[in-house]
N, C-alpha and C. Protein backbone atom coordinates (compact mmCIF):
# COMPACT_ATOMS: atom_id res chain seq x y z
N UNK A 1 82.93 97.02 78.97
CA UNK A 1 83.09 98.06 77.96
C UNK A 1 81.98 99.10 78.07
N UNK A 2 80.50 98.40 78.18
CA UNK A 2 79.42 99.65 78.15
C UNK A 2 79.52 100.46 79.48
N UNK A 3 79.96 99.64 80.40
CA UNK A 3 80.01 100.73 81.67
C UNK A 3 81.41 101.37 81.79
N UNK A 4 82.44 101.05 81.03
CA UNK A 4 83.68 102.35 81.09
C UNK A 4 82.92 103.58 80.48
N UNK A 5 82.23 103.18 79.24
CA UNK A 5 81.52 104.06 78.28
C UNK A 5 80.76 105.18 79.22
N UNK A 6 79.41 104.48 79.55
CA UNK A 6 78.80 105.12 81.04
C UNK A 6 79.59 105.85 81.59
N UNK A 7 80.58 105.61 82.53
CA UNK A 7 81.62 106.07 83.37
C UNK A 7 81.91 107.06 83.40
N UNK A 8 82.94 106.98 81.31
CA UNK A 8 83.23 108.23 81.08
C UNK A 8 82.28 109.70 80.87
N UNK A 9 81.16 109.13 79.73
CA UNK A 9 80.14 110.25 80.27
C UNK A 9 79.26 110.58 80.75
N UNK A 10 79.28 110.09 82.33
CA UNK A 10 78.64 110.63 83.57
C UNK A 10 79.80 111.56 83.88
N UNK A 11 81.30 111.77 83.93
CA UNK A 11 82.57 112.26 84.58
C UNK A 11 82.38 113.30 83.72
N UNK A 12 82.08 113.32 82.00
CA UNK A 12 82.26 114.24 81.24
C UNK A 12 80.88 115.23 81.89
N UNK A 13 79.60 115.15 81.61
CA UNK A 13 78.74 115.13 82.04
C UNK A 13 78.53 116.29 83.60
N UNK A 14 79.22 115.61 84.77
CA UNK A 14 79.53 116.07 85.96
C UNK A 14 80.83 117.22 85.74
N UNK A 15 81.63 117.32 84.38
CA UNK A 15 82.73 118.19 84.84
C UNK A 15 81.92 119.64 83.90
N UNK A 16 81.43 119.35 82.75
CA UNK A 16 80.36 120.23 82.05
C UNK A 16 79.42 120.92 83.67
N UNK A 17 78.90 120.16 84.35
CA UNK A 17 77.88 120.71 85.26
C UNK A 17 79.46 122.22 86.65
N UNK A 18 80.06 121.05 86.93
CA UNK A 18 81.37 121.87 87.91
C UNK A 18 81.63 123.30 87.30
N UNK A 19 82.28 122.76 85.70
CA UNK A 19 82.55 124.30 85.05
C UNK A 19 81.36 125.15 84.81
N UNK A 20 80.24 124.96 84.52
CA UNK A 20 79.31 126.06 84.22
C UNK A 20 79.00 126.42 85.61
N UNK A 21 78.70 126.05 86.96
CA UNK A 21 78.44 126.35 88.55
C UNK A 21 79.67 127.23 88.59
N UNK A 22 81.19 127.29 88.34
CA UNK A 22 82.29 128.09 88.32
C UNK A 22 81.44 129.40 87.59
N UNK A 23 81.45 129.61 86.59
CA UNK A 23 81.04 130.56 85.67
C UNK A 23 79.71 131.00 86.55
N UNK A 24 78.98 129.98 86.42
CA UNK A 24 77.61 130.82 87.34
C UNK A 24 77.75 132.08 88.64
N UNK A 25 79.01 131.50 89.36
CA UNK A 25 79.49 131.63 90.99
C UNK A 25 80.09 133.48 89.72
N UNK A 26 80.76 133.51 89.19
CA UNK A 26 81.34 134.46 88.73
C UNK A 26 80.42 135.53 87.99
N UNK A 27 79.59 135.33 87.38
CA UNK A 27 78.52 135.73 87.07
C UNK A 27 77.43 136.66 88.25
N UNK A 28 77.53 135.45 89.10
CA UNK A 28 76.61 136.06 90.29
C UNK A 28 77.43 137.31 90.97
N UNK A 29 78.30 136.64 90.87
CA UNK A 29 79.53 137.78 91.76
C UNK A 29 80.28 139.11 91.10
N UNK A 30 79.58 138.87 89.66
CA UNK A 30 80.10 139.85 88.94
C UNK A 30 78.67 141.07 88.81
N UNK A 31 77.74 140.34 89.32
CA UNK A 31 75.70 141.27 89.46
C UNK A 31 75.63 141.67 90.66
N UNK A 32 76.81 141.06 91.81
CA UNK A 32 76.43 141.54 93.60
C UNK A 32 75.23 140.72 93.64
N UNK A 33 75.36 139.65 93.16
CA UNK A 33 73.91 139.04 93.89
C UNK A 33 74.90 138.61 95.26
N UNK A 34 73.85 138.46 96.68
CA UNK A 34 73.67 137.85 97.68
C UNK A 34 73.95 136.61 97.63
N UNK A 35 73.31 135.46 96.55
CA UNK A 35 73.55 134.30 96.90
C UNK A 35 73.28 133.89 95.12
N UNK A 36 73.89 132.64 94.94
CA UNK A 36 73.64 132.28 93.45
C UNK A 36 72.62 131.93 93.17
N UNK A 37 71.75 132.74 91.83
CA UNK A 37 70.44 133.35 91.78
C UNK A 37 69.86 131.65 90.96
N UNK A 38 69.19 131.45 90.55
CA UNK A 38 68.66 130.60 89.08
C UNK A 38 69.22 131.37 87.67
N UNK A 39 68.94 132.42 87.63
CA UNK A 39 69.46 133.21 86.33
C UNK A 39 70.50 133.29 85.76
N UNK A 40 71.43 133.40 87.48
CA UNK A 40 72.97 133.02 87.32
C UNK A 40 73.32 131.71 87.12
N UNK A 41 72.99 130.54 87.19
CA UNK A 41 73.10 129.51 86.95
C UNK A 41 72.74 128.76 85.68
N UNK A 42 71.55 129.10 85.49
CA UNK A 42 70.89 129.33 83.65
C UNK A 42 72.01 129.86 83.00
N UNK A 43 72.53 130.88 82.95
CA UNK A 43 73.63 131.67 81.91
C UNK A 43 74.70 130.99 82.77
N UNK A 44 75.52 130.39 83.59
CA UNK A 44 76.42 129.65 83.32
C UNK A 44 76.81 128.46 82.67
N UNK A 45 75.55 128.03 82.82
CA UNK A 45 75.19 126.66 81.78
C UNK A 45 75.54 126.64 80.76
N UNK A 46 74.25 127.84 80.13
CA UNK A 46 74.58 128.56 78.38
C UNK A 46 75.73 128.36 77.56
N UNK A 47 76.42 129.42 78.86
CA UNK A 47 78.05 129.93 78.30
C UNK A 47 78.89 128.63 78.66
N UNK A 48 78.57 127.64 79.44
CA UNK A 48 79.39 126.13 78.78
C UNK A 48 78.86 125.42 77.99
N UNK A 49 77.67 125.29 77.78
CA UNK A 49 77.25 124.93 76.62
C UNK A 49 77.87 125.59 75.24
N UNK A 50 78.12 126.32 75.20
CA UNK A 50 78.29 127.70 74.06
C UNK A 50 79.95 127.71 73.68
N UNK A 51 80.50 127.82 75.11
CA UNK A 51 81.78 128.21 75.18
C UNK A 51 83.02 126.81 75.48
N UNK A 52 83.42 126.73 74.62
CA UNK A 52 84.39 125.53 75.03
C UNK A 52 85.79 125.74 76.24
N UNK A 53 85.74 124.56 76.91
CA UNK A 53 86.69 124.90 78.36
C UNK A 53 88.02 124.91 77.17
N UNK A 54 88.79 124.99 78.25
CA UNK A 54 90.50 125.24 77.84
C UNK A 54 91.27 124.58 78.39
N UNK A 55 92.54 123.87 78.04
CA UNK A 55 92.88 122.55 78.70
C UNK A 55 92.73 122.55 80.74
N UNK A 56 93.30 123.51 80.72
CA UNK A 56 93.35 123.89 82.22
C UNK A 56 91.82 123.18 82.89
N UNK A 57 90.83 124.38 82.03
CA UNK A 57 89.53 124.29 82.53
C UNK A 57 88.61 122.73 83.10
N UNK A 58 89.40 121.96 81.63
CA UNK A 58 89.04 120.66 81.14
C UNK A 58 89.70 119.80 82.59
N UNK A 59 91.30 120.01 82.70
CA UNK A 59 91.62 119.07 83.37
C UNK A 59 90.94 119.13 84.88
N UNK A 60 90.86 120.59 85.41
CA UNK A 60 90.20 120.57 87.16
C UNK A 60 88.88 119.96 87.08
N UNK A 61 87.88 120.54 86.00
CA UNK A 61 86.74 120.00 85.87
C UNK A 61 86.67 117.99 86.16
N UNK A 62 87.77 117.85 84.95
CA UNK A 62 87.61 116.28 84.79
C UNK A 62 87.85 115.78 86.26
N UNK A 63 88.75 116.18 86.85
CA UNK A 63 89.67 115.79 88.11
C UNK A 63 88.24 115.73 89.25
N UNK A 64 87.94 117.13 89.07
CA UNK A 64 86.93 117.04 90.32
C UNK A 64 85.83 115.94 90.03
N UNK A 65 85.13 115.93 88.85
CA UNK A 65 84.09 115.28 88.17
C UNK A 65 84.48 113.67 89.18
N UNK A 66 85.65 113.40 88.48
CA UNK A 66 85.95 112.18 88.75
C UNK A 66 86.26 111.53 90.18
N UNK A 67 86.86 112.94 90.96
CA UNK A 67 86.57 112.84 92.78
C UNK A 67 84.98 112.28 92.83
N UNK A 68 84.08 113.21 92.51
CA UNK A 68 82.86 112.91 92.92
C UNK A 68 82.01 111.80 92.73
N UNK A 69 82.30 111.25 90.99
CA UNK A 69 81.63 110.06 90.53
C UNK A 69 82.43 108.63 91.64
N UNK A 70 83.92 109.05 91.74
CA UNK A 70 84.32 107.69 92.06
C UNK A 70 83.69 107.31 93.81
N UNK A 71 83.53 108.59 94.14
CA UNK A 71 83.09 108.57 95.61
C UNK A 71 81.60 108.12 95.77
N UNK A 72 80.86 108.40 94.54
CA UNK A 72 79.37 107.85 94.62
C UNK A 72 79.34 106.45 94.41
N UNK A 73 80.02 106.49 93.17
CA UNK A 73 80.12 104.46 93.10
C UNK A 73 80.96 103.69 93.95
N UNK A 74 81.65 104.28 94.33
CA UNK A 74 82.83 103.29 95.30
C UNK A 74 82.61 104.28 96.68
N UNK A 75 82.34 105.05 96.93
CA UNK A 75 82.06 105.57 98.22
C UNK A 75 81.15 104.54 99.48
N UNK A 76 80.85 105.27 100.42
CA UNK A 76 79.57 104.83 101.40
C UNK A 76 78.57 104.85 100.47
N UNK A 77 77.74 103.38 101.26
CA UNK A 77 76.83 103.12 100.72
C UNK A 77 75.48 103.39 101.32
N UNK A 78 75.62 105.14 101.95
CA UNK A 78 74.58 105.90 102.83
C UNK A 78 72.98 105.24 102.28
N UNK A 79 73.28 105.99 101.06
CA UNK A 79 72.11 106.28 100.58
C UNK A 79 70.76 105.41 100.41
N UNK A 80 71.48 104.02 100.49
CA UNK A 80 70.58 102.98 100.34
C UNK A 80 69.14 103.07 100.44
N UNK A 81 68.66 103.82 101.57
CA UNK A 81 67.15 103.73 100.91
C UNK A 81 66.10 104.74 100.30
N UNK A 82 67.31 105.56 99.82
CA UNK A 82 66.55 106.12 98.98
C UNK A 82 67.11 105.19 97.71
N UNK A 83 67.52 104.46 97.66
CA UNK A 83 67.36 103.38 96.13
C UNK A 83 65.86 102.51 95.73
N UNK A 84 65.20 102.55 97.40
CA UNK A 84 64.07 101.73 97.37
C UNK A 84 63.07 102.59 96.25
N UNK A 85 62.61 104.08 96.10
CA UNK A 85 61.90 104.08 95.13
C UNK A 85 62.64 104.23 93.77
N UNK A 86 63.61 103.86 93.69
CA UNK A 86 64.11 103.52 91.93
C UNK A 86 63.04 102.91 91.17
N UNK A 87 63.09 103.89 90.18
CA UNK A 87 62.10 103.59 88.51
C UNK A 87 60.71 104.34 89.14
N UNK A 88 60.41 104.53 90.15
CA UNK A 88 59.26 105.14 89.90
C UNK A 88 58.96 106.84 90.00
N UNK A 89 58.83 107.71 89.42
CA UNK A 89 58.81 108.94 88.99
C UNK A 89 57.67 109.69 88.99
N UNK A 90 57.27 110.13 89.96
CA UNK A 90 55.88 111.08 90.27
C UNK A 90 56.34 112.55 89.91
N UNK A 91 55.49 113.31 88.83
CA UNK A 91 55.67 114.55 88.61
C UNK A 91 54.40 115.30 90.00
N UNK A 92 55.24 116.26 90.46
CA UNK A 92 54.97 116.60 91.04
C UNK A 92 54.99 118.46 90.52
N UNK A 93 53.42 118.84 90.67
CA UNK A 93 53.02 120.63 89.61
C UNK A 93 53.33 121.08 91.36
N UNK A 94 54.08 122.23 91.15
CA UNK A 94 54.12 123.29 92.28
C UNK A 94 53.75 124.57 91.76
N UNK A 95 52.37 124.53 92.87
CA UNK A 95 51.50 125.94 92.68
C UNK A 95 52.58 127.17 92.32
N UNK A 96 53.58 127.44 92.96
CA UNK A 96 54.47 128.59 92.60
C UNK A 96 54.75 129.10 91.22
N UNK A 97 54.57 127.56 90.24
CA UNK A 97 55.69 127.99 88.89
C UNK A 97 54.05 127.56 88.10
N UNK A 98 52.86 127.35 88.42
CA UNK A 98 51.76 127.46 87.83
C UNK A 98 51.07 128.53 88.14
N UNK A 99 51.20 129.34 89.22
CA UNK A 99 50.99 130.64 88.92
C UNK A 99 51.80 131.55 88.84
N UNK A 100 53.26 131.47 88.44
CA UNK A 100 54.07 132.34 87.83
C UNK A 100 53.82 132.94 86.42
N UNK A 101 54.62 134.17 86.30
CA UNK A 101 54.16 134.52 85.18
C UNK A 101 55.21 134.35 84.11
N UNK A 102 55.46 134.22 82.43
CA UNK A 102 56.79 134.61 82.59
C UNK A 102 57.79 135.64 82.50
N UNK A 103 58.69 135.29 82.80
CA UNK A 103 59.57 136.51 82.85
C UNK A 103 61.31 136.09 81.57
N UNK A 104 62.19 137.50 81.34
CA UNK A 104 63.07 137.32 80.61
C UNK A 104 64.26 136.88 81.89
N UNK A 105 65.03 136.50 81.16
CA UNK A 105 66.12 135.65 81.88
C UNK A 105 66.92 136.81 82.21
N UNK A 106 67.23 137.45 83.81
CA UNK A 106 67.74 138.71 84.17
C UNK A 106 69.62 138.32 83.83
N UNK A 107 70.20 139.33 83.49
CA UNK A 107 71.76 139.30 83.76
C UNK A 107 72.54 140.50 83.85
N UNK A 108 73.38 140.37 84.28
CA UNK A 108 73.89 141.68 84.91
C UNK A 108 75.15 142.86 83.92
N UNK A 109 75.31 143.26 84.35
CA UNK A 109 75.86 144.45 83.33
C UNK A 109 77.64 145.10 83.52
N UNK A 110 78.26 143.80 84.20
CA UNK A 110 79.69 143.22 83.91
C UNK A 110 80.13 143.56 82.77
N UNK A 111 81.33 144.28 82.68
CA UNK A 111 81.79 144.46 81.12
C UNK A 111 83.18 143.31 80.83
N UNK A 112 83.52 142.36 82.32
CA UNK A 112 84.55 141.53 81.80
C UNK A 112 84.40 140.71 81.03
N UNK A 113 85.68 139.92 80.31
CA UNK A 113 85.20 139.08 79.18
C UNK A 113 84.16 138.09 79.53
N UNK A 114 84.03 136.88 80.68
CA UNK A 114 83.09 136.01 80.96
C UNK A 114 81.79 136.83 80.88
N UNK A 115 81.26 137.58 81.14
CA UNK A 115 80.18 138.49 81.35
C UNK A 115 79.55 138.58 80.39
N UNK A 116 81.04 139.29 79.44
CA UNK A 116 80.06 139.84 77.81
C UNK A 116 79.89 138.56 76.99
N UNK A 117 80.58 137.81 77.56
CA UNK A 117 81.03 135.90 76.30
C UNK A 117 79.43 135.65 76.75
N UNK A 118 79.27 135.30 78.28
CA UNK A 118 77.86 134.86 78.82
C UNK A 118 76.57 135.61 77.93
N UNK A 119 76.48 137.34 77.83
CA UNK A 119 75.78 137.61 77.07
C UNK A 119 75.49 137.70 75.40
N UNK A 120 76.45 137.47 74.94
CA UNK A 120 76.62 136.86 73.53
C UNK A 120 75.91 135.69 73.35
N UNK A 121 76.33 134.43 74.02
CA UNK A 121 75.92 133.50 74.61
C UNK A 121 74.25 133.43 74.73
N UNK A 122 73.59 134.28 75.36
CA UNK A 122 72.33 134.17 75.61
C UNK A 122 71.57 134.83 74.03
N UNK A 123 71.83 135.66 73.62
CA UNK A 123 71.83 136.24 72.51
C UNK A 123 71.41 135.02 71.09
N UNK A 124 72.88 134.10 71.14
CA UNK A 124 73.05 133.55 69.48
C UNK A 124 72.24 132.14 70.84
N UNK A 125 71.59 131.96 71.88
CA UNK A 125 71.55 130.29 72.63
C UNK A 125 70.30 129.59 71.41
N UNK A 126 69.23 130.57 71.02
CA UNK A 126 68.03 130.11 70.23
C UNK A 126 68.71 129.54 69.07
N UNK A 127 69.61 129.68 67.97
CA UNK A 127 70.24 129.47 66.96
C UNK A 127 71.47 128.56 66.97
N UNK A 128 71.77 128.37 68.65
CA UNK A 128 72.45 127.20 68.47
C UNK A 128 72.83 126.02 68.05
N UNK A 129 73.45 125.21 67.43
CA UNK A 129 73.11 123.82 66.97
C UNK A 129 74.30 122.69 67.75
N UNK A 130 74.47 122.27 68.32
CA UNK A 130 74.82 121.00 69.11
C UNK A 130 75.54 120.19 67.83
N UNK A 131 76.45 119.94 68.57
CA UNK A 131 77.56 119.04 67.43
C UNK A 131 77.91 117.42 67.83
N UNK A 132 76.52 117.17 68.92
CA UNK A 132 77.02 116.20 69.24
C UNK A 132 76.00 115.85 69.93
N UNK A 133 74.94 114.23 70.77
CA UNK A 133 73.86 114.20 71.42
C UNK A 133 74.06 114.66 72.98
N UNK A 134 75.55 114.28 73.42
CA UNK A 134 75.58 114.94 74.81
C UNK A 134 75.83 116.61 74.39
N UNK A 135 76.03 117.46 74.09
CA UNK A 135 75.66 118.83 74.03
C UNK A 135 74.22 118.90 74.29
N UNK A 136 73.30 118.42 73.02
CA UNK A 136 71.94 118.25 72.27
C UNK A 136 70.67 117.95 73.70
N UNK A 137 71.60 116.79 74.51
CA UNK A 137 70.80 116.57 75.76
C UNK A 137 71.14 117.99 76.62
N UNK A 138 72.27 118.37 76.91
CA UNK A 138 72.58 119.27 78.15
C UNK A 138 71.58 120.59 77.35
N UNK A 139 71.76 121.08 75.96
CA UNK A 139 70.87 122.05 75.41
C UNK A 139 69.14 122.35 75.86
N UNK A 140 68.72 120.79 75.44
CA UNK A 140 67.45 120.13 75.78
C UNK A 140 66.90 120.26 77.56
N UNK A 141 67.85 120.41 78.04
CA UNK A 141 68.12 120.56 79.61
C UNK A 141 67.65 121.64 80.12
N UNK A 142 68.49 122.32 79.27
CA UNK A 142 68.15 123.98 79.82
C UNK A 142 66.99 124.71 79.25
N UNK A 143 66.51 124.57 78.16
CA UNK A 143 65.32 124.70 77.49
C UNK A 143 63.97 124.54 78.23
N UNK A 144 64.04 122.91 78.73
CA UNK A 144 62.85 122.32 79.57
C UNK A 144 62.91 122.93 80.49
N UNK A 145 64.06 123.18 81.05
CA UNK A 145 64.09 123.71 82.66
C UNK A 145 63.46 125.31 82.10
N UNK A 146 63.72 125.91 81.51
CA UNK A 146 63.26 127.41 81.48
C UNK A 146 61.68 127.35 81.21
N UNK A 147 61.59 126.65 80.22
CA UNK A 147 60.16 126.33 79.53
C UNK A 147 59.58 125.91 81.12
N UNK A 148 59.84 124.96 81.69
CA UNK A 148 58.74 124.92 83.54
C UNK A 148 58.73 125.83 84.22
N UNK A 149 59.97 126.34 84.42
CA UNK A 149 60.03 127.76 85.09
C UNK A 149 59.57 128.78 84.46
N UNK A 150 59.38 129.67 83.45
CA UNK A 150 58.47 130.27 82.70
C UNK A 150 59.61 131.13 83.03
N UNK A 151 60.67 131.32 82.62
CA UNK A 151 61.94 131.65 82.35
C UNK A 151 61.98 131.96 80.72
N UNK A 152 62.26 133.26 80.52
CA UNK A 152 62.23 133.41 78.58
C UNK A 152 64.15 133.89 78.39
N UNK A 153 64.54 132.99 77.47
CA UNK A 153 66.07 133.23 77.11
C UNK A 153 65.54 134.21 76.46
């Protein structure tokens, strides 16, 4: 029972991460970036955090999610030694983002709906409130990650 539980939200989890990388990819492509930036990826997050999928959205997400999880647990068992350092966790400071300065979170100036939803999105993200602990964690996510990167929503 606790690991269907698990199961399901690692799949939920992984299809939240698929759909906001979609949005990111569109985002980027909607600024002419070259390649998908951090910024673009930050505000795709947001705007799934923010923005609820739509059955469609829900089902490819879940589908793919669930390609990927079932292939890690039941897949090849490559990876094996990188299992050898499991549990142990060295933070590691990179000079780059300790002498960075910070900066505002760049986005681009798209007038289609994903674009303007994304910047709304970044707008109301401080006043957000999470309706649930997996939102609350993925919220918490993006926060820390900006807060190291010296990234300002």
């Amino acid at each position: 029972m606790e690991t269907e539980i698990f199961d399901s939200l690692m799949k939920t989890y992984l299809a939240n991460i698929h759909s906001a990388l979609k949005i990111s990819e569109i985002i980027s492509s909607h600024g002419n970036e070259s390649e998908l930036s951090e910024d673009s990826i930050i505000i795709g997050l947001i705007y799934r955090l923010m923005t609820p999928m739509d059955e469609k959205e829900i089902d490819d997400s879940l589908e793919h999610s669930t390609n990927i999880y079932d292939s890690i647990i039941y897949g090849s068992d490559s990876d094996s030694d990188s299992d050898s350092d499991e549990g142990s966790v060295e933070e590691v400071k990179c000079p780059l983002i300790q002498n960075k300065e910070y900066r505002k979170l760049r986005v681009n100036n798209c007038n289609c709906d994903i674009c303007i939803r994304a910047r709304v999105c970044i707008l109301n993200y401080k006043d957000y409130e999470s309706n649930d602990s997996l939102s609350q964690r993925f919220k918490d996510s993006i926060s820390t990650t900006c807060s190291t990167h010296k990234i300002i929503i």
